[in-house]
C-alpha atoms as a PDB file:
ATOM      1  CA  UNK A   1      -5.995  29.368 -27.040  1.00  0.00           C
ATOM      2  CA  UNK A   2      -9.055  31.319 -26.033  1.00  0.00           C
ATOM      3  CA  UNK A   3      -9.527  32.470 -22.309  1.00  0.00           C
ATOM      4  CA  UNK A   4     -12.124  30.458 -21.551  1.00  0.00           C
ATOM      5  CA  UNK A   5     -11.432  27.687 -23.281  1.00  0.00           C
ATOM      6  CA  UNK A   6      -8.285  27.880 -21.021  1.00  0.00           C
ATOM      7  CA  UNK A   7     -10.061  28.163 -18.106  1.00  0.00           C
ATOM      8  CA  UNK A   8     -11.876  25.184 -18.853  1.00  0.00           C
ATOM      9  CA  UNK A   9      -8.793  22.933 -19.363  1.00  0.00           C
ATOM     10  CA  UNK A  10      -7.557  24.060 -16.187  1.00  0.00           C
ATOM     11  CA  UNK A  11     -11.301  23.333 -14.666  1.00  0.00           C
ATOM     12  CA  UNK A  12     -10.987  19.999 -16.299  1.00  0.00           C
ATOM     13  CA  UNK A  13      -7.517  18.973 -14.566  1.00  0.00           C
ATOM     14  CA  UNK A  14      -8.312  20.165 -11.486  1.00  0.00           C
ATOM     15  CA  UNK A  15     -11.325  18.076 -11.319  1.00  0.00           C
ATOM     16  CA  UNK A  16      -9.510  14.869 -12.526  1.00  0.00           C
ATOM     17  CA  UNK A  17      -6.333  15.785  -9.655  1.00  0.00           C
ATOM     18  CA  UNK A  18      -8.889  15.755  -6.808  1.00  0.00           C
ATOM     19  CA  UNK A  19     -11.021  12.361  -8.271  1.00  0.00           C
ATOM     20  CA  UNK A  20      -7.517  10.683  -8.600  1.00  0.00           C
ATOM     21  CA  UNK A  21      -6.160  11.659  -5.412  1.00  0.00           C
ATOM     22  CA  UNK A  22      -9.075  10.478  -3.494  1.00  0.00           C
ATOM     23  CA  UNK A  23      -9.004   7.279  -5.030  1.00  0.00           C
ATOM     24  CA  UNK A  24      -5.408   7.485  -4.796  1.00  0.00           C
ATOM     25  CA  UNK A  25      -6.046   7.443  -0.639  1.00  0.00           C
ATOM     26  CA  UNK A  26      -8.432   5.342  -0.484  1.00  0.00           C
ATOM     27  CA  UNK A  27     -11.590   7.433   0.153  1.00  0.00           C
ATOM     28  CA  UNK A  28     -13.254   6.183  -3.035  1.00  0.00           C
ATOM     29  CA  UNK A  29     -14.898   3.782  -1.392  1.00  0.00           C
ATOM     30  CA  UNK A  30     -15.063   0.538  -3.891  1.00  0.00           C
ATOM     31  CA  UNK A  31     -15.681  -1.966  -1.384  1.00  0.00           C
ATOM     32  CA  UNK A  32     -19.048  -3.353  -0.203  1.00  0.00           C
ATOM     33  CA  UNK A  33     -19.133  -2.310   3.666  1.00  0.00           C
ATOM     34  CA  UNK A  34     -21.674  -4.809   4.726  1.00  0.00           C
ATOM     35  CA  UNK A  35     -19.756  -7.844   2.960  1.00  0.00           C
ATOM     36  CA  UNK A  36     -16.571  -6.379   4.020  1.00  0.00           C
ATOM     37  CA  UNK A  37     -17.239  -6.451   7.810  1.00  0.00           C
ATOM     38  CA  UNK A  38     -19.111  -9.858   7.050  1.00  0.00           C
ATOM     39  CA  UNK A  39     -15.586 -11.225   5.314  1.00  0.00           C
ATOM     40  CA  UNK A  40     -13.739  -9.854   8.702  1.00  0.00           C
ATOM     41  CA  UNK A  41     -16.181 -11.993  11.324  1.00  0.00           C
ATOM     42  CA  UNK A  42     -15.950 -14.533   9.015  1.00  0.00           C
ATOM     43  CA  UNK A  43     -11.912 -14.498   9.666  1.00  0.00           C
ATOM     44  CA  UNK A  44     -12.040 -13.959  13.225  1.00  0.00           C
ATOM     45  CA  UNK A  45     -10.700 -10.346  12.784  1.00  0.00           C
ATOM     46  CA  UNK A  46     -13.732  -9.439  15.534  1.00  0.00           C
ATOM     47  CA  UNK A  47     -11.889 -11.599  18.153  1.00  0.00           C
ATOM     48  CA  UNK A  48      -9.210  -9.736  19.521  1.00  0.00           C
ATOM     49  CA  UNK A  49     -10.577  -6.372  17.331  1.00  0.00           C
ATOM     50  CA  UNK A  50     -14.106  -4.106  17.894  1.00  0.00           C
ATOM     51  CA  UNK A  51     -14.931  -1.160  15.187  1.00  0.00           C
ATOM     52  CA  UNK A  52     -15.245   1.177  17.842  1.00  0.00           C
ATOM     53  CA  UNK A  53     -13.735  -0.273  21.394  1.00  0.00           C
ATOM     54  CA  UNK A  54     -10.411  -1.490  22.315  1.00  0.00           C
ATOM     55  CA  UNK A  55     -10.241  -5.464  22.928  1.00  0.00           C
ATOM     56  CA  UNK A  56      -6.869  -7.480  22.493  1.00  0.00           C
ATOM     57  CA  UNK A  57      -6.133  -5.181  19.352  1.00  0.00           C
ATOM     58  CA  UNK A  58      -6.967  -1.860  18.737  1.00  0.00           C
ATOM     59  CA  UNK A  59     -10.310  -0.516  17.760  1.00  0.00           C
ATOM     60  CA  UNK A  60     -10.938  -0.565  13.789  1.00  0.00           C
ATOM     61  CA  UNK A  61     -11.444   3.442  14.313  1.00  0.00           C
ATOM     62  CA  UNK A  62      -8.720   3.775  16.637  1.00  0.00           C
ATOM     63  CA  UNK A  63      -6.203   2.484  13.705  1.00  0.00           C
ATOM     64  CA  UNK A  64      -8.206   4.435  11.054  1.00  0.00           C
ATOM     65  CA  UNK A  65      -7.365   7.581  13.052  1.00  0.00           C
ATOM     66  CA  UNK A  66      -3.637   6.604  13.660  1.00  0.00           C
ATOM     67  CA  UNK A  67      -3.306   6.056  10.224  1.00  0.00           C
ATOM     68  CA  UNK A  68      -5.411   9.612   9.182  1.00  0.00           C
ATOM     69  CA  UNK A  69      -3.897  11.564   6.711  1.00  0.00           C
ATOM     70  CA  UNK A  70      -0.744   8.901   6.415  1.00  0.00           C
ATOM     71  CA  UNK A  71      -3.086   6.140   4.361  1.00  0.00           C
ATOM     72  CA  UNK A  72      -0.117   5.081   2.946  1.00  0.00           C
ATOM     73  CA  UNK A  73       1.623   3.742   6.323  1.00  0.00           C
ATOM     74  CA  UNK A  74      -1.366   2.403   7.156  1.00  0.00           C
ATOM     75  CA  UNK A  75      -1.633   0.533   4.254  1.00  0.00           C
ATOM     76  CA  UNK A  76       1.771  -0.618   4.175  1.00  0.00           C
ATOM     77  CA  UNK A  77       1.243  -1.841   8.382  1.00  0.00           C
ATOM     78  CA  UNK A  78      -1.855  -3.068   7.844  1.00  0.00           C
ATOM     79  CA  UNK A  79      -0.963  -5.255   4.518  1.00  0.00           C
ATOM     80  CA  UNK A  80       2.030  -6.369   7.090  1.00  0.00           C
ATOM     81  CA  UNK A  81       0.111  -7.747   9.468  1.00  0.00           C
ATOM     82  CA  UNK A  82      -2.491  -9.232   7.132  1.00  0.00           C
ATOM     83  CA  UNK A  83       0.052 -11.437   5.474  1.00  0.00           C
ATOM     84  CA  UNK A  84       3.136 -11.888   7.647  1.00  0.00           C
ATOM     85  CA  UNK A  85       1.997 -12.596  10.637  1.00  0.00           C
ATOM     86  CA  UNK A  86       4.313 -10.616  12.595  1.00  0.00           C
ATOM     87  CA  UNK A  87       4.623 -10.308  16.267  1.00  0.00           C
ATOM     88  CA  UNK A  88       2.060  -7.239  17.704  1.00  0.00           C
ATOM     89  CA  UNK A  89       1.678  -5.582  20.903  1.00  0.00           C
ATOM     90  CA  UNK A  90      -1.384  -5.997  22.419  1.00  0.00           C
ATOM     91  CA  UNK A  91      -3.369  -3.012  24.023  1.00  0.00           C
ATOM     92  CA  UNK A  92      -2.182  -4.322  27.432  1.00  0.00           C
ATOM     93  CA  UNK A  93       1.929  -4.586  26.825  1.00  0.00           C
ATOM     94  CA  UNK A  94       1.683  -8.017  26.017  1.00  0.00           C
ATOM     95  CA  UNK A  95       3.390  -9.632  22.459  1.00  0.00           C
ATOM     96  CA  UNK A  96       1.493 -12.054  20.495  1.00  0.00           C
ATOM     97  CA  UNK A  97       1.910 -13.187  16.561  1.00  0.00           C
ATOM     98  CA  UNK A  98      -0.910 -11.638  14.809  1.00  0.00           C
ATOM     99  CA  UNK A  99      -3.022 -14.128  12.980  1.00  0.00           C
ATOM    100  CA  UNK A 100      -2.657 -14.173   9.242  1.00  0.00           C
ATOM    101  CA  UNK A 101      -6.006 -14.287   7.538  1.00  0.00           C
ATOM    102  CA  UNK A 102      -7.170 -16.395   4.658  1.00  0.00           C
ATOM    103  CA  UNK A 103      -7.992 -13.107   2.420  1.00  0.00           C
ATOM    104  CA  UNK A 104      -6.792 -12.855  -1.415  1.00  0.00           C
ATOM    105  CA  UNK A 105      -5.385  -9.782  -2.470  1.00  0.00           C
ATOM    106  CA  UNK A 106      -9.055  -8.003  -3.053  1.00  0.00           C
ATOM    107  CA  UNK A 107     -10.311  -8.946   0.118  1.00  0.00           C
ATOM    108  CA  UNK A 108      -7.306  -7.459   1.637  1.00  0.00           C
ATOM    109  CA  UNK A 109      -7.093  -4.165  -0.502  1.00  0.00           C
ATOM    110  CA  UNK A 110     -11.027  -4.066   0.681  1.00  0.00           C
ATOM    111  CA  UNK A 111     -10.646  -4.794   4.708  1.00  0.00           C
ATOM    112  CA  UNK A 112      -8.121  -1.750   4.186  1.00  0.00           C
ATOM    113  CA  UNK A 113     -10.149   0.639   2.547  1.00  0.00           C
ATOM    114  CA  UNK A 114     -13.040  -0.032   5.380  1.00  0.00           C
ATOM    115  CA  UNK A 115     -10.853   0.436   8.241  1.00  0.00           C
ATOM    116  CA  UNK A 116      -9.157   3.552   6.710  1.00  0.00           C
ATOM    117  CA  UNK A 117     -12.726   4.947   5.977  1.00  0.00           C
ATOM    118  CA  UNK A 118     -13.285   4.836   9.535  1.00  0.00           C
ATOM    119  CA  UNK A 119     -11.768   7.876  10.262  1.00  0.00           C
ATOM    120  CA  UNK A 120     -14.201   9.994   7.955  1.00  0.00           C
END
């Protein structure tokens, strides 16, 4: 194999690593950020949460920065609390259950991805 054509193929990987590992965390954004915070309101997400100040919940860009660089937890705490309902503490020390939205699977994967991109 030729030099350069060498150094292409490595060019060529390199490339695909860093597409697939952004899209791999998230930070491909797929998800329609308008309709996305629409589908939130719409769910009552906005009641106890704010994008960028602290209500009964954390901020939207409060957990995007918790979960910075560890997408992954955040995913897997977020997905928790998005379809177990478990039992949260609030901002002030209090314990509630958190409410389990009506989202499918797409929604959910979406109201993810816009919270995590929050933190950009």
């Amino acid at each position: 194999m030729s030099k350069k054509l060498h150094t292409r193929l490595l060019l060529g990987i390199a490339a695909m690593a860093l597409a697939w590992s952004f899209s791999i965390n998230g930070f491909a954004a797929s998800f329609d950020a308008e309709a996305t915070q629409a589908l939130a309101k719409k769910q009552g997400c906005f009641k106890c949460h704010a994008i960028d100040k602290t209500k009964k919940g954390p901020s939207y860009k409060k957990l995007a920065a918790k979960y910075k660089g560890k997408e992954a937890e955040g995913v897997t705490a977020m997905n928790k609390n998005l379809t177990e309902s478990p039992v949260v503490k609030l901002e002030d020390g209090s314990e509630e259950e958190h409410k389990k939205p009506d989202f499918t699977p797409e929604q959910r994967k979406d109201i993810i991805d816009w919270i995590l991109s929050m933190s950009k």
